[in-house]
PDB file of N, CA and C in Angstrom:
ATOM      1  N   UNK A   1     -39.678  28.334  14.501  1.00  0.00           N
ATOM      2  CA  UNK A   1     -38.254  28.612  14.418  1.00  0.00           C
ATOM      3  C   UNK A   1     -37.551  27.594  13.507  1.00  0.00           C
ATOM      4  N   UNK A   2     -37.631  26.355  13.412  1.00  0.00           N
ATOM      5  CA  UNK A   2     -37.414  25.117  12.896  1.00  0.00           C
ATOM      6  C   UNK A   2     -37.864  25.593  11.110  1.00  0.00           C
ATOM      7  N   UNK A   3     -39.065  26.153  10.634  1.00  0.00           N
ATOM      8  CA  UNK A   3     -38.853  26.337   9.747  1.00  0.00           C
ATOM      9  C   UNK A   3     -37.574  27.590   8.996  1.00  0.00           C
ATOM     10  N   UNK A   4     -37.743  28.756  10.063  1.00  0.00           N
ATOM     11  CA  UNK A   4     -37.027  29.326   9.814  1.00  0.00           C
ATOM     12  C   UNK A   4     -35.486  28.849   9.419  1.00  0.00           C
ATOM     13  N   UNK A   5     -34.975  27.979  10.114  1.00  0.00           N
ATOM     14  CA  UNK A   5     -34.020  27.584  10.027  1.00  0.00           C
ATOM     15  C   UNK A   5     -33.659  26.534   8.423  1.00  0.00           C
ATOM     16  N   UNK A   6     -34.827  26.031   8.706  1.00  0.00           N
ATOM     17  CA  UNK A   6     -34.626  25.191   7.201  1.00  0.00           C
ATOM     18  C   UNK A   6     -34.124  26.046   6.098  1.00  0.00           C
ATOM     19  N   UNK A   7     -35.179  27.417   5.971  1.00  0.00           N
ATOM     20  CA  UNK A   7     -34.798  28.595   4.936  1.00  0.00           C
ATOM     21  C   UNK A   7     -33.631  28.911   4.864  1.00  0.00           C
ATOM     22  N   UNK A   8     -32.838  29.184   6.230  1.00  0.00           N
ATOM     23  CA  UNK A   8     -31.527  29.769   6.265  1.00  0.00           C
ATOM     24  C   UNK A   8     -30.615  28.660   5.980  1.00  0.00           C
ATOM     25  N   UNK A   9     -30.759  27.478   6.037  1.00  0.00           N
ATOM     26  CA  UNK A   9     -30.142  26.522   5.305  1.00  0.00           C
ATOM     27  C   UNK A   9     -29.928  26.265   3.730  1.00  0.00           C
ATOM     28  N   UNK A  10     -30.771  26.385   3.305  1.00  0.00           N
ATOM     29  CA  UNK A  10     -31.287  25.891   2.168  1.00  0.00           C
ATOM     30  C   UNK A  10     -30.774  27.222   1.505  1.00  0.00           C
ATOM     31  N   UNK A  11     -31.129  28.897   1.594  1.00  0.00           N
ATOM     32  CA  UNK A  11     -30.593  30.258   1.163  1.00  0.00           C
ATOM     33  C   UNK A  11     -28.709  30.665   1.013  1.00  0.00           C
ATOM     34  N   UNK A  12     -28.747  30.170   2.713  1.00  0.00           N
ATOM     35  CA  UNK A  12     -27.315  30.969   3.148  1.00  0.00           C
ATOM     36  C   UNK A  12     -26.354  29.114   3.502  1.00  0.00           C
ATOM     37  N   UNK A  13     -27.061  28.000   3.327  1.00  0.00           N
ATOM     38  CA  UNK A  13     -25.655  27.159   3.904  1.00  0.00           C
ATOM     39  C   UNK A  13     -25.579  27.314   5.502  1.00  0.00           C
ATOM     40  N   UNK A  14     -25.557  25.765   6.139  1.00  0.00           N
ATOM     41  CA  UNK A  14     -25.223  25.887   7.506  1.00  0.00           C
ATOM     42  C   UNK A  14     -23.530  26.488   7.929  1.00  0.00           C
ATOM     43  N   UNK A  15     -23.840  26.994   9.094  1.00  0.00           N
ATOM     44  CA  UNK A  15     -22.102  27.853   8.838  1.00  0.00           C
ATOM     45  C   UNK A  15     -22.073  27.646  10.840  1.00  0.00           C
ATOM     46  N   UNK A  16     -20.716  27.841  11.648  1.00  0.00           N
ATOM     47  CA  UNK A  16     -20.608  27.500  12.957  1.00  0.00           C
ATOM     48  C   UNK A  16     -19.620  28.471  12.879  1.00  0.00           C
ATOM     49  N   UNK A  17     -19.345  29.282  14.280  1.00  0.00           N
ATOM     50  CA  UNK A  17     -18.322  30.107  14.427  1.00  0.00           C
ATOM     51  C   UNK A  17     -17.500  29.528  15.509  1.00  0.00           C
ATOM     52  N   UNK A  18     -16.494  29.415  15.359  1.00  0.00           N
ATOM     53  CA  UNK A  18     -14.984  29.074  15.906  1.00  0.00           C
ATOM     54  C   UNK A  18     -15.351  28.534  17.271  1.00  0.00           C
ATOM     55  N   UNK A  19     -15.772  29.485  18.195  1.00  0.00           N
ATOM     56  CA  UNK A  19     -16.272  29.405  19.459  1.00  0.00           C
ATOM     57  C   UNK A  19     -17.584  28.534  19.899  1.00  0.00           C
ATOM     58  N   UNK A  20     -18.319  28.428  18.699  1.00  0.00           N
ATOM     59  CA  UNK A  20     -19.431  27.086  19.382  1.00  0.00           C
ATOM     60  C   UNK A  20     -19.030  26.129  19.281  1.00  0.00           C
ATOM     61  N   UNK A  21     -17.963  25.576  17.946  1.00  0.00           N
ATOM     62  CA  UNK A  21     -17.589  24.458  18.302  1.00  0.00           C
ATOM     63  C   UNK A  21     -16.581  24.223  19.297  1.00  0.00           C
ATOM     64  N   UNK A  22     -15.949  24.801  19.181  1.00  0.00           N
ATOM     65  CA  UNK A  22     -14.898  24.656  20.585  1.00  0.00           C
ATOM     66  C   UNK A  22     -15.291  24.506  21.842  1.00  0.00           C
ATOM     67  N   UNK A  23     -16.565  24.869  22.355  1.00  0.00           N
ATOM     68  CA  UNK A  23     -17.201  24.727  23.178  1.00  0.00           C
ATOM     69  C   UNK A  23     -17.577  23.414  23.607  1.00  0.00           C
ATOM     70  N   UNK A  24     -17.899  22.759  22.694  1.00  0.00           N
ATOM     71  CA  UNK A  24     -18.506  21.370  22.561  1.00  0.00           C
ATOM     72  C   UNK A  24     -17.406  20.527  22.988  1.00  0.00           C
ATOM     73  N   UNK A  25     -16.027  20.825  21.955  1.00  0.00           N
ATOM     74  CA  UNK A  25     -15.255  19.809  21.953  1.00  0.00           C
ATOM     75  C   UNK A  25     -14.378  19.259  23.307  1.00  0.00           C
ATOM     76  N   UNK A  26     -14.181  17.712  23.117  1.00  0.00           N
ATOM     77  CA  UNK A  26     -13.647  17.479  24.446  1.00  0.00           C
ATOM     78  C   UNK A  26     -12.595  17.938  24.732  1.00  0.00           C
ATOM     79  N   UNK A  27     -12.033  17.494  25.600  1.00  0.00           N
ATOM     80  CA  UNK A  27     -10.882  18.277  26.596  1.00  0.00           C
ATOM     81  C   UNK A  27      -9.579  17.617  25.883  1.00  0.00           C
ATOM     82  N   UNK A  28      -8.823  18.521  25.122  1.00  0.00           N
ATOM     83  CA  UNK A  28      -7.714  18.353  24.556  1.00  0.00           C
ATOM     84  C   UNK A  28      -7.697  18.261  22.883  1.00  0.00           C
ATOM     85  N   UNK A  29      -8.974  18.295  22.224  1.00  0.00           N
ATOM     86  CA  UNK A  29      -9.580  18.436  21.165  1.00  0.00           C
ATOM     87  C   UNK A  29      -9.110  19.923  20.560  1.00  0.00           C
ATOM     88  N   UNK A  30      -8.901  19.622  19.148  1.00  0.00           N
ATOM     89  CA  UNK A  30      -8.862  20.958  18.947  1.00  0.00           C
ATOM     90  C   UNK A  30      -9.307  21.289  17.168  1.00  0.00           C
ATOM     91  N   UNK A  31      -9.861  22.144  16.682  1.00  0.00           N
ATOM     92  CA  UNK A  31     -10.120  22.369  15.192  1.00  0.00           C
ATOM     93  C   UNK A  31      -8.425  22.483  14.302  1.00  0.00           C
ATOM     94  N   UNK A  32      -8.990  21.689  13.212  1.00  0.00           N
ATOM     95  CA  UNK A  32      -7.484  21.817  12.098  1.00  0.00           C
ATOM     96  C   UNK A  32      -8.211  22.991  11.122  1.00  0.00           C
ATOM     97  N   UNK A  33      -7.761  24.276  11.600  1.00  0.00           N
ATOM     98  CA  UNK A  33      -8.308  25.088  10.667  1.00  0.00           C
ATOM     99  C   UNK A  33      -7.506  25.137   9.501  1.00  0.00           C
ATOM    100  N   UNK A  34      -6.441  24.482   9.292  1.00  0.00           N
ATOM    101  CA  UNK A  34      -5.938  24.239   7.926  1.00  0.00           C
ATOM    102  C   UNK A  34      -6.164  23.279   6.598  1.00  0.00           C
ATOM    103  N   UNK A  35      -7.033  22.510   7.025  1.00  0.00           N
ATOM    104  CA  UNK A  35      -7.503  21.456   6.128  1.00  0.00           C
ATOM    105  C   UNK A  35      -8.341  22.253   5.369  1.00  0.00           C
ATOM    106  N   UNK A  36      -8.434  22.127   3.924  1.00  0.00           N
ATOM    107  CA  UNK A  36      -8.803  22.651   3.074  1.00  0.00           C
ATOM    108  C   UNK A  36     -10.526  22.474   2.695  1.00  0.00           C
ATOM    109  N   UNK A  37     -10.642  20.964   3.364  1.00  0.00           N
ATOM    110  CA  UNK A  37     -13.017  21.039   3.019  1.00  0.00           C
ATOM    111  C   UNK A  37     -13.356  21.486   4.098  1.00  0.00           C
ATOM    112  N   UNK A  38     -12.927  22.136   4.839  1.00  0.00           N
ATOM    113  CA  UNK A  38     -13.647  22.876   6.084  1.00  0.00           C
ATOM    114  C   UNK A  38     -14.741  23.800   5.205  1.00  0.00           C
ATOM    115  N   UNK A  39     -16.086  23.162   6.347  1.00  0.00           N
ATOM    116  CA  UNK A  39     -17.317  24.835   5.416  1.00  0.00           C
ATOM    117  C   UNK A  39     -18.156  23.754   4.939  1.00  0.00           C
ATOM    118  N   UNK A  40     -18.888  24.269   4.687  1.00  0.00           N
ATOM    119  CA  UNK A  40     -20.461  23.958   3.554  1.00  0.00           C
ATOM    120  C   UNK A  40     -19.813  23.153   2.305  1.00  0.00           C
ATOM    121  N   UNK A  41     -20.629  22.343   2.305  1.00  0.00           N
ATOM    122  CA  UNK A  41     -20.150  20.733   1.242  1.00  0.00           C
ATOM    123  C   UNK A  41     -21.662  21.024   0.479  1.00  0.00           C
ATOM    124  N   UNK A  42     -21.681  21.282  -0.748  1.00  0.00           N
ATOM    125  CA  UNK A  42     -23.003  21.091  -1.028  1.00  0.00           C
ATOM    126  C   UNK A  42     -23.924  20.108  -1.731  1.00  0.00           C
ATOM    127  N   UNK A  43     -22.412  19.361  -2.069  1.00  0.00           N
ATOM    128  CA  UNK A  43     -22.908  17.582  -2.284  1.00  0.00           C
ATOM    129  C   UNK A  43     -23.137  17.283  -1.603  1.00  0.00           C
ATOM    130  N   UNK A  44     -22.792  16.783  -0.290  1.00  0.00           N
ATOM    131  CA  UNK A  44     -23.153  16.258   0.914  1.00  0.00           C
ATOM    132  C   UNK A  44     -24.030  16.882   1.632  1.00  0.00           C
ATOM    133  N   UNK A  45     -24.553  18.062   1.215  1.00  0.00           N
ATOM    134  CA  UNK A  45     -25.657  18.677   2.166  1.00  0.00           C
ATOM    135  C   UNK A  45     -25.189  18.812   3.899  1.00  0.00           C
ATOM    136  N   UNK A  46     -23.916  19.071   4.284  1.00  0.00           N
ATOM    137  CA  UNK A  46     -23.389  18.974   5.087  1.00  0.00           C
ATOM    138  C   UNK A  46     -22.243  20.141   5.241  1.00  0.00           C
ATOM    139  N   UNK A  47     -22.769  20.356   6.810  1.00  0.00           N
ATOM    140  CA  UNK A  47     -20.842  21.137   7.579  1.00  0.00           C
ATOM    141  C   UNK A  47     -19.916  20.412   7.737  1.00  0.00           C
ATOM    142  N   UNK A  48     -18.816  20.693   7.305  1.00  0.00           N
ATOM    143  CA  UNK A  48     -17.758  19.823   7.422  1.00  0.00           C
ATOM    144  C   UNK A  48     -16.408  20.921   7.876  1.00  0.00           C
ATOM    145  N   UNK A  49     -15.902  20.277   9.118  1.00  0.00           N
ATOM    146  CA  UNK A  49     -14.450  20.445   9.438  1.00  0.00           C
ATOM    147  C   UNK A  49     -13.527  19.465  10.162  1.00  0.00           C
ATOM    148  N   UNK A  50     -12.405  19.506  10.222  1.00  0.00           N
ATOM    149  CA  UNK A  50     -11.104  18.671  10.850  1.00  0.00           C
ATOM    150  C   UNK A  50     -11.194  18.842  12.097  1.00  0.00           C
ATOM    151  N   UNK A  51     -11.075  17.946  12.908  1.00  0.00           N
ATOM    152  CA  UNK A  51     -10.720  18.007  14.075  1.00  0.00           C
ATOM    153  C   UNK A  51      -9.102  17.079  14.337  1.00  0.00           C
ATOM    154  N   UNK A  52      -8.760  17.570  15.802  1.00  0.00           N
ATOM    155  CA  UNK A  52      -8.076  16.535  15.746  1.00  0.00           C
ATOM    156  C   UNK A  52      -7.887  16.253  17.183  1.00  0.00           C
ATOM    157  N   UNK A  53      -7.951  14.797  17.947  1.00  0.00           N
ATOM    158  CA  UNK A  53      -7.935  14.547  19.218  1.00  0.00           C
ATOM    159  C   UNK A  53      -7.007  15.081  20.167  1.00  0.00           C
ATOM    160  N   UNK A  54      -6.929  14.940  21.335  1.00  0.00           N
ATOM    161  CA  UNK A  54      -5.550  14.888  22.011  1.00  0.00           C
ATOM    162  C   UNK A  54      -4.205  14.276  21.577  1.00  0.00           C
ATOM    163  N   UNK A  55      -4.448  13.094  20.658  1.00  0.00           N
ATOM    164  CA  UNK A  55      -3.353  12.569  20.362  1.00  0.00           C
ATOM    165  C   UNK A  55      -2.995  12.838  18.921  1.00  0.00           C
ATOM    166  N   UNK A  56      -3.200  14.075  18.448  1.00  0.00           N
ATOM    167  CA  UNK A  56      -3.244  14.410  17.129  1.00  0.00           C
ATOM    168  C   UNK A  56      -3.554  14.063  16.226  1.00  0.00           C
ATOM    169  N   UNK A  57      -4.870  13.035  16.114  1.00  0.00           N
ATOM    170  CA  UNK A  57      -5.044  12.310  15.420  1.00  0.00           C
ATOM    171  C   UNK A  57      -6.070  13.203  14.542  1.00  0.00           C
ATOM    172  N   UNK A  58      -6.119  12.978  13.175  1.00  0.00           N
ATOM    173  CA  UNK A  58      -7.577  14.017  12.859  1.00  0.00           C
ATOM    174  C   UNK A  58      -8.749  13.221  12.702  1.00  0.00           C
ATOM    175  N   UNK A  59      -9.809  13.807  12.619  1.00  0.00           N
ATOM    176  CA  UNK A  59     -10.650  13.250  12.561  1.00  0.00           C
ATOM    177  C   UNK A  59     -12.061  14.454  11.854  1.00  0.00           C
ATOM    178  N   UNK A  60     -12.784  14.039  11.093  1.00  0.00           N
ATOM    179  CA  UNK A  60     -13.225  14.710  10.279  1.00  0.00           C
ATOM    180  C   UNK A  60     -15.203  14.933  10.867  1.00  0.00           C
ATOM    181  N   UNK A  61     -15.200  16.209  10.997  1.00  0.00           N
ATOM    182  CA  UNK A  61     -16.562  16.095  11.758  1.00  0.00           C
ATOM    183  C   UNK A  61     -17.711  16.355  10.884  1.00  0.00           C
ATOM    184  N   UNK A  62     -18.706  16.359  10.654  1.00  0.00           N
ATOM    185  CA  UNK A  62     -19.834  16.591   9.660  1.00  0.00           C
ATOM    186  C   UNK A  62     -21.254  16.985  10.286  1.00  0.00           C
ATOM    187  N   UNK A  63     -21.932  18.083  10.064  1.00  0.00           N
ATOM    188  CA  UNK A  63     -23.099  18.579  10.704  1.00  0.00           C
ATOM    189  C   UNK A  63     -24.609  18.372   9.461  1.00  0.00           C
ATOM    190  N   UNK A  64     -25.059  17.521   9.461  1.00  0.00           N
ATOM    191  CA  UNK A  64     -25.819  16.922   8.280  1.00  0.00           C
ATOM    192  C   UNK A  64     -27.013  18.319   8.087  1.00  0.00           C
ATOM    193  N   UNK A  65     -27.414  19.179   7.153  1.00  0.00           N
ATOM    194  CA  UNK A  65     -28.336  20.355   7.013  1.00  0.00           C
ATOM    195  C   UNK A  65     -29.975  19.570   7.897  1.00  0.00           C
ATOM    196  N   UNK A  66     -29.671  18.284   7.446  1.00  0.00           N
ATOM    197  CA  UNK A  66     -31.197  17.720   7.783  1.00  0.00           C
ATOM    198  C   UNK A  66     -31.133  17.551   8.989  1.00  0.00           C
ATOM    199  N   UNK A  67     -29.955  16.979  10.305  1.00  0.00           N
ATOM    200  CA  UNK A  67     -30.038  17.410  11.570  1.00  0.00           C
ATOM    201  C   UNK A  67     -30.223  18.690  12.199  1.00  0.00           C
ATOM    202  N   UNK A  68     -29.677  19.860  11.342  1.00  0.00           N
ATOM    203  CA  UNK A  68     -29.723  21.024  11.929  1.00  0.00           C
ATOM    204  C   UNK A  68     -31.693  21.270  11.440  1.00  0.00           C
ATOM    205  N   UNK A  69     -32.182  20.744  10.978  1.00  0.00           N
ATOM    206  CA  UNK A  69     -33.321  21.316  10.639  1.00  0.00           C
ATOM    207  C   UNK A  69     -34.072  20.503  11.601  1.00  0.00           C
ATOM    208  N   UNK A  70     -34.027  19.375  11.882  1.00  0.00           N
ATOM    209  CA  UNK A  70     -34.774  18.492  12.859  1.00  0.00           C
ATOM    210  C   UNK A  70     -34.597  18.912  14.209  1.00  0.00           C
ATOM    211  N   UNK A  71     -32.932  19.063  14.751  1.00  0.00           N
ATOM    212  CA  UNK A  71     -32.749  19.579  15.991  1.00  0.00           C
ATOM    213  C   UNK A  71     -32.669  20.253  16.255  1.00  0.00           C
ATOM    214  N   UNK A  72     -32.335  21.701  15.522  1.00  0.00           N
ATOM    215  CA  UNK A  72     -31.735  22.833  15.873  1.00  0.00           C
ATOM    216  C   UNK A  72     -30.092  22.497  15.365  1.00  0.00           C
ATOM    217  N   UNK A  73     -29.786  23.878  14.940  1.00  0.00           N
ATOM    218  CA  UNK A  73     -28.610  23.995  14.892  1.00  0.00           C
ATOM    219  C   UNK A  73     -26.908  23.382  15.363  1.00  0.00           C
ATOM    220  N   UNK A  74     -27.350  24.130  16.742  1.00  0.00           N
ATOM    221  CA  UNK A  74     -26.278  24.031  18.003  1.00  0.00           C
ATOM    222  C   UNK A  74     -26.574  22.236  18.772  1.00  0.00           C
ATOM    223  N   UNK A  75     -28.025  21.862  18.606  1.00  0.00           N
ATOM    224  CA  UNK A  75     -28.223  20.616  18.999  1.00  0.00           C
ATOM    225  C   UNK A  75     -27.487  19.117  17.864  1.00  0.00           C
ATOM    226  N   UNK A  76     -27.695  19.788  16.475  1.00  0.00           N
ATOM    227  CA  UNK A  76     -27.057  19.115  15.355  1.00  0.00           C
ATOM    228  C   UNK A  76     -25.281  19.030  15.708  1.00  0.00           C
ATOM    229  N   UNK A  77     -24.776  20.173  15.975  1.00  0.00           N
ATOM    230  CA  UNK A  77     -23.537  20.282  16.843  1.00  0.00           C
ATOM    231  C   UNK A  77     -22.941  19.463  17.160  1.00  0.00           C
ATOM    232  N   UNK A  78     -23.798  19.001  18.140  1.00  0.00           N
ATOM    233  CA  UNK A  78     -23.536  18.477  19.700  1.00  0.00           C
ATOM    234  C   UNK A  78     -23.645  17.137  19.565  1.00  0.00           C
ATOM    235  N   UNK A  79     -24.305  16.935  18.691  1.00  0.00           N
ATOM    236  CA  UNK A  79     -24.860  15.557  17.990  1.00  0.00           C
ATOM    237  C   UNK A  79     -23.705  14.739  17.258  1.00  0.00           C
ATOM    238  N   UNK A  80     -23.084  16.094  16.513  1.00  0.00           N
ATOM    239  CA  UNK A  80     -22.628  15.156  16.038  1.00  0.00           C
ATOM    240  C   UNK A  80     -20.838  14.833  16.257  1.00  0.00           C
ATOM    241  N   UNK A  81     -20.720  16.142  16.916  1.00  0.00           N
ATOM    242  CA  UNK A  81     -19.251  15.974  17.896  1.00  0.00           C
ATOM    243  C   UNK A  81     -19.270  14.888  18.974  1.00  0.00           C
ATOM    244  N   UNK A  82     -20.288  14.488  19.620  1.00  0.00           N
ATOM    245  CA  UNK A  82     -20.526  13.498  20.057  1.00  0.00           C
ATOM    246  C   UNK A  82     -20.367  11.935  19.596  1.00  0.00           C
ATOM    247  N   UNK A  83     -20.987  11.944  18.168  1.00  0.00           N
ATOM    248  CA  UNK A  83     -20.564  10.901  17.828  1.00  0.00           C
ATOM    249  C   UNK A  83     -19.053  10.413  16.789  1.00  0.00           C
ATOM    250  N   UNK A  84     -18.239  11.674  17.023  1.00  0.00           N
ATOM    251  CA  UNK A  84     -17.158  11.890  16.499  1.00  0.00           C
ATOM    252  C   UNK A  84     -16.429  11.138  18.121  1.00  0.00           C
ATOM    253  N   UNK A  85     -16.537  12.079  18.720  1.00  0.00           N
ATOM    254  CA  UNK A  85     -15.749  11.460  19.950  1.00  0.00           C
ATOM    255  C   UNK A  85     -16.027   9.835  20.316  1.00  0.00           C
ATOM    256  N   UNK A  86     -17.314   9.730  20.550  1.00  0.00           N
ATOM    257  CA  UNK A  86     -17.559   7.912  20.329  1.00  0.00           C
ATOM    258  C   UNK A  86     -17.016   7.178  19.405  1.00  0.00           C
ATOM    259  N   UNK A  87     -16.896   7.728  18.091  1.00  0.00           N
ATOM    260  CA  UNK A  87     -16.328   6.831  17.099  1.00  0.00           C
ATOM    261  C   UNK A  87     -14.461   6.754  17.674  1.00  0.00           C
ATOM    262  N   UNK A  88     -13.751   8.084  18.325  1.00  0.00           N
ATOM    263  CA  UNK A  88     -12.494   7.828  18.339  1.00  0.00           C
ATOM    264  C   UNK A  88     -12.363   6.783  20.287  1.00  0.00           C
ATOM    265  N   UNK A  89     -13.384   6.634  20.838  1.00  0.00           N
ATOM    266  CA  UNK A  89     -12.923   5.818  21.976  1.00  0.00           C
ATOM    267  C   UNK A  89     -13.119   4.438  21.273  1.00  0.00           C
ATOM    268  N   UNK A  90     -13.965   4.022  20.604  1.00  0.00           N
ATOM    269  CA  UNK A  90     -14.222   2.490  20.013  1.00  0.00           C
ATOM    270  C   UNK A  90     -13.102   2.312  18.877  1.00  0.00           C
ATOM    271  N   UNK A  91     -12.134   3.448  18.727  1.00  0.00           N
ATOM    272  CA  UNK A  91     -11.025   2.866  17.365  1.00  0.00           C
ATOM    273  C   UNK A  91     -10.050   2.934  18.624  1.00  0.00           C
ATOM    274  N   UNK A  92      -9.929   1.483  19.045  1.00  0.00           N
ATOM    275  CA  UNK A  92      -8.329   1.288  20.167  1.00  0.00           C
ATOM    276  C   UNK A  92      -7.618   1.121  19.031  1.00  0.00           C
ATOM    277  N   UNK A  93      -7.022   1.085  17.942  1.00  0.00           N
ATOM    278  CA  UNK A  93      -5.967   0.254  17.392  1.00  0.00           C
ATOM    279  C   UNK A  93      -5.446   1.612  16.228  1.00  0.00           C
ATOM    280  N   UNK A  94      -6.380   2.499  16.141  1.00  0.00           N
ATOM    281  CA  UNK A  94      -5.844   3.693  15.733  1.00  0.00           C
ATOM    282  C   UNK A  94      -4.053   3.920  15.706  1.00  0.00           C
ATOM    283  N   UNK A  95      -3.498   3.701  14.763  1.00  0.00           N
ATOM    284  CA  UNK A  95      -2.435   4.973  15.365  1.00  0.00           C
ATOM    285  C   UNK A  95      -1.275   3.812  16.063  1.00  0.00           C
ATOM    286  N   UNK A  96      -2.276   2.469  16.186  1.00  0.00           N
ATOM    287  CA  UNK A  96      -0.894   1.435  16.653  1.00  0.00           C
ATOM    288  C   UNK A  96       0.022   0.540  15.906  1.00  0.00           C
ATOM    289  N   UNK A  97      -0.314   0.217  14.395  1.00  0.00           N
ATOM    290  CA  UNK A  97       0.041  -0.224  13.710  1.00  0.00           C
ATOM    291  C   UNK A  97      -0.773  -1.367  13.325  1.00  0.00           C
ATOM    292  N   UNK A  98      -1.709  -1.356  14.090  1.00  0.00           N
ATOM    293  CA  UNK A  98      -2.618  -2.768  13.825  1.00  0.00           C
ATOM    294  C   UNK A  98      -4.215  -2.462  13.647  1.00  0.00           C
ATOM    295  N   UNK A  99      -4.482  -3.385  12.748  1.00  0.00           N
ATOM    296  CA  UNK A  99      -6.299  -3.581  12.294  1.00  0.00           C
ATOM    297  C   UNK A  99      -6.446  -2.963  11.436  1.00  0.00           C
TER     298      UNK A  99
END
């Protein structure tokens, strides 16, 4: 399956529908479907869309083609909304005027 997936990467571009990521995201999280690099980056070999926290902050998420081929798809996801959300609890000073 893993190869399969590489193909459909590499052919068609990794792509996520509205509802898996939303799924993932934490509680009060929400997609900026207005930001304009949302989608397949093909310099970066990467999914890319906006998020933005509870406190409206945005924050920019990225699904690397080479995670989705190592983990699976939906596991690349999860992976990496995960470390989107970790990166916004370790920025305290976000948004306060300081650092």
């Amino acid at each position: 399956m893993v190869d399969n997936l590489c193909v459909m990467i590499k052919e068609h571009s990794l792509h996520y529908h509205r509802t898996e990521i939303e799924s993932f995201l934490p509680t009060g999280w929400s997609l900026n479907a207005t930001a304009g690099e949302n989608g397949w980056n093909a310099e970066t070999q990467s999914w890319l869309i906006s998020l933005f926290d509870g406190a409206d902050f945005e924050w920019p998420l990225a699904v690397k083609a080479s995670d989705a081929s190592r983990l699976g798809r939906i596991e690349a996801l999860k992976a990496a909304i995960d470390r989107t959300y970790r990166a916004r609890l370790g920025d305290h000073t976000r948004g306060l005027g300081r650092g």
